[in-house]
Structures are given as structure tokens and as C-alpha cells.
Protein backbone atom coordinates (compact mmCIF):
# COMPACT_ATOMS: atom_id res chain seq x y z
CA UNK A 1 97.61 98.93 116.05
CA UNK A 2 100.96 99.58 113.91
CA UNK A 3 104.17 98.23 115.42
CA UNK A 4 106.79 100.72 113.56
CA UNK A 5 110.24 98.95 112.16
CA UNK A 6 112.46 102.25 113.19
CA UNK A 7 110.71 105.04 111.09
CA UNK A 8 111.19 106.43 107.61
CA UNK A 9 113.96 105.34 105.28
CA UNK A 10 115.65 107.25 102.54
CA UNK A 11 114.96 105.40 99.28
CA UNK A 12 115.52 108.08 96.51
CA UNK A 13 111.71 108.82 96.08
CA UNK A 14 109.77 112.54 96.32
CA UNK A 15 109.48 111.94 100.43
CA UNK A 16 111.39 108.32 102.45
CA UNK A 17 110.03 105.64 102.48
CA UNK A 18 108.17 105.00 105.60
CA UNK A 19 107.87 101.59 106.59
CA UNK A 20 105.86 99.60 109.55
CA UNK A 21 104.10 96.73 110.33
CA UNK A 22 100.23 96.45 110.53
CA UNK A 23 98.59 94.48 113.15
CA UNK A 24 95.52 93.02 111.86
CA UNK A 25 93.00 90.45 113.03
CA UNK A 26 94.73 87.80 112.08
CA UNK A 27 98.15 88.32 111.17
CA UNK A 28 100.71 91.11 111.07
CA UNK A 29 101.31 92.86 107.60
CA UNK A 30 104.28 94.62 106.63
CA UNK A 31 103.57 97.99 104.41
CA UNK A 32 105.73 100.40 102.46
CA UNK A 33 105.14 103.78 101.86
CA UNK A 34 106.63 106.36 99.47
CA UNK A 35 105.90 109.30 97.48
CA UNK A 36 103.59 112.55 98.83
CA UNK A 37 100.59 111.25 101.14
CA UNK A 38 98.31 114.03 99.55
CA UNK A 39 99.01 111.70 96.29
CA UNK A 40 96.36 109.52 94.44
CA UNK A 41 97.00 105.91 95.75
CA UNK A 42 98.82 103.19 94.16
CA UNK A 43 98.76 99.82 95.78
CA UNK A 44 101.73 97.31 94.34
CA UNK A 45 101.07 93.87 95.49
CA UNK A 46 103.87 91.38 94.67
CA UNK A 47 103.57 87.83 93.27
CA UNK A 48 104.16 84.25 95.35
CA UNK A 49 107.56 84.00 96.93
CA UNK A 50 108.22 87.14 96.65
CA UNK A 51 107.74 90.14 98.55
CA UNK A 52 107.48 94.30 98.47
CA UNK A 53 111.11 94.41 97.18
CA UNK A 54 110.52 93.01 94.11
CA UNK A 55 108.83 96.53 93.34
CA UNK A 56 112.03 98.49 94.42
CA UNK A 57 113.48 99.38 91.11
CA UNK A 58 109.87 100.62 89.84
CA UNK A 59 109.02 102.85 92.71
CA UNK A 60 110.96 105.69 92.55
CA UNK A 61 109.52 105.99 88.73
CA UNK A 62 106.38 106.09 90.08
CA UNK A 63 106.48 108.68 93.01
CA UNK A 64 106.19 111.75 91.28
CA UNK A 65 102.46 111.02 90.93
CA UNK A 66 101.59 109.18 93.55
CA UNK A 67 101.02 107.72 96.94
CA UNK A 68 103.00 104.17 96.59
CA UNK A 69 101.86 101.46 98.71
CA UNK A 70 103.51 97.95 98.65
CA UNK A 71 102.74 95.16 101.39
CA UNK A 72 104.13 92.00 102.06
CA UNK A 73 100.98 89.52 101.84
CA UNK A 74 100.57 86.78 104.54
CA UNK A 75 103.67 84.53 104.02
CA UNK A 76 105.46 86.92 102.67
CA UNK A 77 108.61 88.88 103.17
CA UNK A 78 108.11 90.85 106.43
CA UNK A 79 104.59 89.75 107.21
CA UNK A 80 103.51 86.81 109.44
CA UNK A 81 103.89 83.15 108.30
CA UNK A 82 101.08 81.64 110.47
CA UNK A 83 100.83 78.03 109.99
CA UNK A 84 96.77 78.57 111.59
CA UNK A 85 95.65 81.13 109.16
CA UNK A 86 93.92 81.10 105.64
CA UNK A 87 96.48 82.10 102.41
CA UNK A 88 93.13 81.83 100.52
CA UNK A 89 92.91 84.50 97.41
CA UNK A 90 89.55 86.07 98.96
CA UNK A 91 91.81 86.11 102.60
CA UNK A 92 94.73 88.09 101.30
CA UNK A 93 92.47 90.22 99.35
CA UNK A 94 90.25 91.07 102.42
CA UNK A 95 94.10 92.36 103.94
CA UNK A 96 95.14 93.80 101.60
CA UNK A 97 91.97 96.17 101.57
CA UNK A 98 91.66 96.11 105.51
CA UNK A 99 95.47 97.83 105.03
CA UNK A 100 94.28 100.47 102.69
CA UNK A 101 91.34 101.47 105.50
CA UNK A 102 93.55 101.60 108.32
CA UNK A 103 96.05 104.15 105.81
CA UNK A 104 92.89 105.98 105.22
CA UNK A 105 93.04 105.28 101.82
CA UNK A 106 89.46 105.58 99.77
CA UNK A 107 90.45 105.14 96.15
CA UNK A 108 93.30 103.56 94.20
CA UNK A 109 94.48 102.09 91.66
CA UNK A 110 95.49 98.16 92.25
CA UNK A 111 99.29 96.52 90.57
CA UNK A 112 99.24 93.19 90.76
CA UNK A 113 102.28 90.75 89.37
CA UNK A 114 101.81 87.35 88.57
CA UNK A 115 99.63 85.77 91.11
CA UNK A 116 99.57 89.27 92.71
CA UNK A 117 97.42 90.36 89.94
CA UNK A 118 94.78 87.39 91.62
CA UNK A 119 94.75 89.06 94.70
CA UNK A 120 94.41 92.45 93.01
CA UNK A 121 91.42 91.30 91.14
CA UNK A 122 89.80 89.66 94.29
CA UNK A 123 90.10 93.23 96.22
CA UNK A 124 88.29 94.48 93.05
CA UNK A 125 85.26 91.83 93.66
CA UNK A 126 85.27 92.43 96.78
CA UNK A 127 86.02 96.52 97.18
CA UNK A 128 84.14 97.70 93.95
CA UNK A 129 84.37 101.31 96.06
CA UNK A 130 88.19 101.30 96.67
CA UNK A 131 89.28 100.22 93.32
CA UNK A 132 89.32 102.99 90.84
CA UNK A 133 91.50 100.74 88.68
CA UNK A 134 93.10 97.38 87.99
CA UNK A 135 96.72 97.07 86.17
CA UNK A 136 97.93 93.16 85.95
CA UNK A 137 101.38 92.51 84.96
CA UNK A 138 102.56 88.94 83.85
CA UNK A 139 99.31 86.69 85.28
CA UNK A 140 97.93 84.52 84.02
CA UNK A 141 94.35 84.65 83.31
CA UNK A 142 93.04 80.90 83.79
CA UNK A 143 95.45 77.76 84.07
CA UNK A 144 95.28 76.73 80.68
CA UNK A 145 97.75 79.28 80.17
CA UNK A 146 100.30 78.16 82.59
CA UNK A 147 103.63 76.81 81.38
CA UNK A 148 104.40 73.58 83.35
CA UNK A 149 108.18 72.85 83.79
CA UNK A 150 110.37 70.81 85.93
CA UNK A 151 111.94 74.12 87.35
CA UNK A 152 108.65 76.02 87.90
CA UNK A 153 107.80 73.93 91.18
CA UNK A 154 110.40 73.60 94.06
CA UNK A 155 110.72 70.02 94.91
CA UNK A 156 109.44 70.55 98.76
CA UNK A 157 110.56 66.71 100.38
CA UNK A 158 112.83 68.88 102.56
CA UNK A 159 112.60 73.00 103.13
CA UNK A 160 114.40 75.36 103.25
CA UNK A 161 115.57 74.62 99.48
CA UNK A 162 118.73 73.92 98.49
CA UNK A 163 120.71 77.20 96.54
CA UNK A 164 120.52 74.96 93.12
CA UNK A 165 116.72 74.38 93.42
CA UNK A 166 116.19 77.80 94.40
CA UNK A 167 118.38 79.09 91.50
CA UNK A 168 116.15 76.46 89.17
CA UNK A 169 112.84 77.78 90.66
CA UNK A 170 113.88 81.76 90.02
CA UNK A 171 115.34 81.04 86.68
CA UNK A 172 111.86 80.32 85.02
CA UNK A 173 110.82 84.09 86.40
CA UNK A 174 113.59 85.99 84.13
CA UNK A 175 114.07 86.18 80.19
CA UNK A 176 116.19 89.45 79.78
CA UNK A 177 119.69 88.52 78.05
CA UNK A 178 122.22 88.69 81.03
CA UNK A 179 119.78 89.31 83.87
CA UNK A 180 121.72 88.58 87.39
CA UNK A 181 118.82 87.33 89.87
CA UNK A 182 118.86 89.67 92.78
CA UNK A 183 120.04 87.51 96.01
CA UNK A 184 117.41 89.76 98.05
CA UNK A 185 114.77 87.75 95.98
CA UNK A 186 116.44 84.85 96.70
CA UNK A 187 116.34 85.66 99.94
CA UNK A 188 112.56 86.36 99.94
CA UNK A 189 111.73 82.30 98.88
CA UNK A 190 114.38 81.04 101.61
CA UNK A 191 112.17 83.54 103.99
CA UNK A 192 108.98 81.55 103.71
CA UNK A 193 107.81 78.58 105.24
CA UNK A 194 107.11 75.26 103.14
CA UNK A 195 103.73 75.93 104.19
CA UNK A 196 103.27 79.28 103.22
CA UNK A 197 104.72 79.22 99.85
CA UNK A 198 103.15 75.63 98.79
CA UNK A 199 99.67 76.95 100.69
CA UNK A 200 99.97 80.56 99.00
CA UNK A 201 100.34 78.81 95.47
CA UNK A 202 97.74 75.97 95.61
CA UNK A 203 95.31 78.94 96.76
CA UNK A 204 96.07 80.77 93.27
CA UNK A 205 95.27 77.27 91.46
CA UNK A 206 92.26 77.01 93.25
CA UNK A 207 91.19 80.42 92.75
CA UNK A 208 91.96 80.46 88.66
CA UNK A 209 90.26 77.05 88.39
CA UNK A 210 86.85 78.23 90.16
CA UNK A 211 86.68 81.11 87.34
CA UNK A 212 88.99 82.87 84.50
CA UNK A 213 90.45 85.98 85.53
CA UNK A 214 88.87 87.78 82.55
CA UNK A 215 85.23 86.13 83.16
CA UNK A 216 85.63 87.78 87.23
CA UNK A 217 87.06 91.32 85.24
CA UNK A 218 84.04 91.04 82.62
CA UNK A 219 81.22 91.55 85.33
CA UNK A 220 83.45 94.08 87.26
CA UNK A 221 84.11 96.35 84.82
CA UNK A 222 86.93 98.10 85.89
CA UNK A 223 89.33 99.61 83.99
CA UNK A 224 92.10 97.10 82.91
CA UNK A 225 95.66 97.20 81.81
CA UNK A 226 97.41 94.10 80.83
CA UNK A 227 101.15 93.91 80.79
CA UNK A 228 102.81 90.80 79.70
CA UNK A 229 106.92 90.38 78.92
CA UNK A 230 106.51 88.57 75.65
CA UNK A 231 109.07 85.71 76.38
CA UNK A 232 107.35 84.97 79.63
CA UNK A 233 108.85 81.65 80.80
CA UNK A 234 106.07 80.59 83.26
CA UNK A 235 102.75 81.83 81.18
CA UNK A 236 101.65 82.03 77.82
CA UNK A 237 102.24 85.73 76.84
CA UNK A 238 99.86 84.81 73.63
CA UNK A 239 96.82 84.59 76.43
CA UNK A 240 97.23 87.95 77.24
CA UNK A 241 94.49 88.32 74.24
CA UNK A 242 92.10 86.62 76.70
CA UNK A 243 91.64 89.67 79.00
CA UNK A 244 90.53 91.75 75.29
CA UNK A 245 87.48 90.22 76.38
CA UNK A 246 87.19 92.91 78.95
CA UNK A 247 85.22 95.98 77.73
CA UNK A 248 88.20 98.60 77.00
CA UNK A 249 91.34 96.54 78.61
CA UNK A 250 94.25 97.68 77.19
CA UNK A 251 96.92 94.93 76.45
CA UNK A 252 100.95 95.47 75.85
CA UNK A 253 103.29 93.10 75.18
CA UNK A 254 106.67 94.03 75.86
CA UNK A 255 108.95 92.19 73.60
CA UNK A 256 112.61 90.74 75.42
CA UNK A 257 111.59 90.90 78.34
CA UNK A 258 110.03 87.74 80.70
CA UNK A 259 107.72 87.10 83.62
CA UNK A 260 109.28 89.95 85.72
CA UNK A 261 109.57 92.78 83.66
CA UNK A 262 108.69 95.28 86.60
CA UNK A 263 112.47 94.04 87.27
CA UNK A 264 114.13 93.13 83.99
CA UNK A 265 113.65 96.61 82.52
CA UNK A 266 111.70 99.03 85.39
CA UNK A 267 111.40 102.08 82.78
CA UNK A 268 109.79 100.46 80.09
CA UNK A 269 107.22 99.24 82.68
CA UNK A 270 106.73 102.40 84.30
CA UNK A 271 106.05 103.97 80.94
CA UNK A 272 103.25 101.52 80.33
CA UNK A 273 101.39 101.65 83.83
CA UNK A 274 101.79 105.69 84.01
CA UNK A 275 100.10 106.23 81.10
CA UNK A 276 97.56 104.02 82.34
CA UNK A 277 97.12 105.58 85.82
CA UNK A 278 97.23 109.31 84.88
CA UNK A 279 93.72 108.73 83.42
CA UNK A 280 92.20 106.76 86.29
CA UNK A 281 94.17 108.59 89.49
CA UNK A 282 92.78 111.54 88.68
CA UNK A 283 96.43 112.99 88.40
CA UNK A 284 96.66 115.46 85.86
CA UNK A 285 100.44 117.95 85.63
């Protein structure tokens, strides 16, 4: 069943972006859609606390090739915030690929950010025939590489945060010289639940620590593309190496830029993951 949020919405792209919210067996999932439906598919899935707007300044970049999906996972944005339902990795992956069935979607190429690029890689293990292709920006590929700071962890003794925690949580997520935070994104963490966002990230922890992202992409075999902001605030960029360990993953730094850089500089990052998806979309000009 799809409940729709008031039809399509102009948002600069080759068609409007359609919008609605998917009603699945346990939860409700809110999904974007832009660019030309006869399009290879491109599934953005966003990092924790965050939501399908983070990916608003890279979309339009990206529609003149494909079929853009972005979805707000459980706890997230527009979706659901059950306080009875799994946030586990494998859970949000299973949605994520029951979304792309009920969009009649048979191929595409995954985006994951951050802890987004988890759930990306756990639709890959468990949807070997839906994903063509797997492009991880700014996550981290086991825990070792993770950054541990006073600001990277809202204090969560009372919720919703205060605006000076939140602005100490966000600030870890940016690098770029002069970068204003979005409030929208702001908006996104104040959104959640305590238990969704502290739920949502202990599942990522649990995840990495059961296996290494690049040990889970090693068996797969997928195609790989790695993008990492070199001054990444909340993981080492230097472990991006550890995903060379893939067969044929390709693995760009991009230098000024932080943990975010589908946001701090959207054209740079569009560069990167086009030339990556024009060979495994199957789009050629």
C-alpha cells in the first residue's frame, strides 16, 4: 500500500520529484523519486540522523542518467520511529530492498554515506541480484577507524537535545572552510526519537564489530567505489586504503573537504560517483 504526501514536487531535476510514503510490514518508509523512470536505478541511502535531504544538493547532478531513489530509513526523517521494531543493519537493509520491489526496481546501483554505506553493503549480502553496484562515501570500514570525540556522541540524559549539543554533534560531520550547517539537517536529528537515533547507531557498532566492511565486500565481489573527504572529522580518511583489499575498488580521496562531502562540495562528488555508475548502470550517451 503507498499512502501519497500530495503528489509530485518540482525540484529542478529532468521530471519532479515524486514523493510518498511506503507501507511496509513493519513500518512506514518515506521514498523520493526523481529523474526519468525508464532510467537505470540509483538508490541514495543517507547516514544516522539524517535523512533523504541530505542528498538534495547532489540529485539534480545526477538525474540526467538516472532513476534517483532516496528513502528515509526507519527512524529517520519522514519514516516511522517505532519504539517496537528492529533498527538492526540486516532490518533496514531488508527495507530498503523490499522498497526497491514494490518500485519495480530489478537492478541498481547502491550510495551509501557514512553508516548508510552499512546498510548499502548489507542489501548487497543480502540482494546479490538487485545490486549491480556498491558506491560508499565517508564510512568507515571497521571501528578501528572511528575517530572518538567528545562532540561525536550527543549526551542523551534528556532528548530532544539542546541547540548547543546539537550544533556540537553536527560540527564533527563538516570540514569545508566556512560551511553553514543546513538547519533542515538540524532539523532531521531534533526529528528522531532518543531511541531511534541511539538504537540506529549502536546497530552500526554492532554490525562493523561482527565483520570489516571490506572482509563482507571481499566475498561479494561487487563493484566498489570508495569516496572519502580527506579531512574527515569522524573517520580516518587514511583507512579508506582498507577497502583496496577489494578486487578492483576504486578509492578517491577528495582533499578539503570532510565527512559530508555529498554536501560540502555536491559537484566534485557527482563527478566521482558518475564516472563510476556510467560503467555499471548500463548508461551509455
Amino acid at each position: 500500500m503507498t499512502v501519497s504526501d500530495g503528489g509530485p514536487h518540482v525540484n529542478g531535476g529532468v521530471e519532479a520529484t515524486e514523493s510518498s510514503t511506503l507501507l511496509l510490514d513493519d513500518g512506514e518508509i518515506y521514498v523520493c523519486q526523481d529523474g526519468p523512470r525508464d532510467a537505470p536505478a540509483l538508490l541514495l541511502i543517507h547516514g544516522s540522523a539524517s535523512s533523504t535531504r541530505s542528498w538534495d544538493p547532489l540529485v539534480p547532478l545526477l538525474t540526467g542518467s538516472h532513476r534517483v531513489i532516496r528513502i528515509d530509513l526507519l527512524g529517520h526523517g519522514r519514516s516511522a520511529k517505532p519504539a517496537d521494531r528492529s533498527y538492526a543493519i540486516p532490518d533496514q537493509a531488508r527495507r530498503a530492498g523490499a522498497v526497491l520491489d514494490r518500485l519495480g526496481v530489478e537492478h541498481a546501483v547502491v550510495v551509501g554515506h557514512s553508516s548508510g554505506g552499512v546498510v548499502a553493503t548489507a542489501l548487497a549480502e543480502q540482494r546479490p541480484d538487485l545490486v549491480t553496484a556498491l558506491a560508499l562515501i565517508n564510512t568507515g570500514p571497521s571501528l578501528d577507524a572511528f575517530i572518538a570525540t567528545e562532540s561525536a556522541v550527543i549526551g542523551l540524559s534528556q532528548w530532544p537535545p539542546t541547540d548547543e549539543q546539537l550544533q556540537r554533534f553536527a560540527s564533527t560531520g563538516f570540514s569545508r572552510a566556512g560551511y553553514q550547517i543546513p538547519e533542515e539537517l538540524l532539523d532531521d536529528v531534533r526529528g528522531m526519537t532518543g531511541h531511534s537515533l541511539t538504537t540506529s547507531m549502536r546497530a552500526t557498532r554492532s554490525y562493523l564489530e561482527q565483520r570489516a566492511l571490506p572482509d563482507r565486500l571481499t566475498v561479494l565481489g561487487n563493484p566498489l567505489l570508495v569516496i572519502f573527504g580527506e579531512d574527515d572529522r569522524r573517520w580516518r580518511s587514511s583507512s579508506a586504503s582498507d577497502y583496496r583489499a577489494v578486487r578492483g575498488a576504486r578509492v578517491e580521496l577528495l582533499p578539503g573537504l570532510g565527512h559530508s562531502p555529498l554536501l560540502e562540495d555536491p559537484p566534485r562528488t557527482a563527478t566521482s560517483l558518475l564516472a563510476f555508475t556510467v560503467i555499471h548502470a548500463g548508461w551509455t550517451e
